[in-house]
Protein backbone atom coordinates (compact mmCIF):
# COMPACT_ATOMS: atom_id res chain seq x y z
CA UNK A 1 -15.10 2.41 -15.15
CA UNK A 2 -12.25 0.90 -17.42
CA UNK A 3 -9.91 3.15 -16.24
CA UNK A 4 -10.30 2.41 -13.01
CA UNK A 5 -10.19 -1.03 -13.62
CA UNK A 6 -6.91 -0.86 -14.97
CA UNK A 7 -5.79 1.44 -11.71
CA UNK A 8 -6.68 -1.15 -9.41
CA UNK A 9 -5.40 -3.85 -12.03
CA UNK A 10 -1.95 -1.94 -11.69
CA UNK A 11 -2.17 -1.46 -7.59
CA UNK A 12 -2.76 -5.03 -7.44
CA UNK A 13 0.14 -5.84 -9.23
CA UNK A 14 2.37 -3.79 -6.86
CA UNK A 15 0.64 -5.37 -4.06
CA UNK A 16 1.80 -8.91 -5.32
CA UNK A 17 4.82 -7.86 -6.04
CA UNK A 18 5.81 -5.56 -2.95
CA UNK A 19 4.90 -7.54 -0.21
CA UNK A 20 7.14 -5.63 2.23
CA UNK A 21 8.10 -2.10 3.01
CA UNK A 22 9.73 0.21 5.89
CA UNK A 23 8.81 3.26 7.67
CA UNK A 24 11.17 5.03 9.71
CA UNK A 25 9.77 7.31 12.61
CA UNK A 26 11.27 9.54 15.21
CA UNK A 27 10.52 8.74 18.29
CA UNK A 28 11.24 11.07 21.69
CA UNK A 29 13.56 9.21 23.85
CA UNK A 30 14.30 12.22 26.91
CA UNK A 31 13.40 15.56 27.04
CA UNK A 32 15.03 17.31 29.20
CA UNK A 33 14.17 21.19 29.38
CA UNK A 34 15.54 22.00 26.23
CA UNK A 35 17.39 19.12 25.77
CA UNK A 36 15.62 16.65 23.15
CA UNK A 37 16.88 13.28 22.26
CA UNK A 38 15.24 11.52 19.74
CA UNK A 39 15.72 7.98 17.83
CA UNK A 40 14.45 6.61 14.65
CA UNK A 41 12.60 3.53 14.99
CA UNK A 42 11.89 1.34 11.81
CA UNK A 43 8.43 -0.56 11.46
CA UNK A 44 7.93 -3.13 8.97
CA UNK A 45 4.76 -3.38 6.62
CA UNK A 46 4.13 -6.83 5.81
CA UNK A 47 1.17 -8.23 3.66
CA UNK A 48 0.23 -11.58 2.32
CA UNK A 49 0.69 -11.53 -1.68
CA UNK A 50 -2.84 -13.04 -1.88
CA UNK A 51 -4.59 -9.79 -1.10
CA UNK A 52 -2.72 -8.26 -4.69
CA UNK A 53 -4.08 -10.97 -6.03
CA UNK A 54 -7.85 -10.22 -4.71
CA UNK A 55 -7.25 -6.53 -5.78
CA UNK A 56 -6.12 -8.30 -9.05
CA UNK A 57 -9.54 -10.11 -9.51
CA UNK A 58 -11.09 -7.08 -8.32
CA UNK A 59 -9.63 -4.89 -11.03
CA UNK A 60 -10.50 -7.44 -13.71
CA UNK A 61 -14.17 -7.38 -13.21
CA UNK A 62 -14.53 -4.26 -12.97
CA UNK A 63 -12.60 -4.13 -16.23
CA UNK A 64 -14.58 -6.31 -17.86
CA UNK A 65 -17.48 -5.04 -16.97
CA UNK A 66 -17.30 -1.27 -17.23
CA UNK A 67 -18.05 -1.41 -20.88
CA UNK A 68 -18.78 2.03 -22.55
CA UNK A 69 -22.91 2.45 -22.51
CA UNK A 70 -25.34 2.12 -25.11
C-alpha cells in the first residue's frame, strides 16, 4: 500500500504541475470516392491544479497509512 501511495503521490505531482496538454486528431473533411481529405484538429486538456493537489492528499494517506502488518 506504500508503493502505491507514492504512485499516486508522484501522479499528483504531475497533475499540479501539468495543468495543460494537446491532442492532435485527424479528422475527415471530404471523401470523395477515393478521394480522402483529412485535417488535424488540436483539442486542449485543461485541469484545475487543485485536483493534483487532492490526488496529492490522497497519496499521502494512503502513504501514511499503508504501514507493513503486524
Amino acid at each position: 500500500m506504500r508503493k502505491d501511495g507514492i504512485v499516486i503521490l508522484t501522479v499528483g505531482l504531475l497533475i499540479t504541475l501539468v495543468t495543460r496538454f494537446s491532442l492532435a486528431t485527424k479528422e475527415k473533411i471530404v471523401e470523395v470516392g477515393d478521394l480522402e481529405i483529412t485535417a488535424d484538429k488540436k483539442h486542449h486538456v485543461d485541469w484545475l491544479p487543485m485536483a493534483g493537489i487532492a490526488v496529492i492528499v490522497i497519496g499521502g494517506i494512503m502513504f501514511v497509512t499503508g504501514g507493513k502488518k503486524k
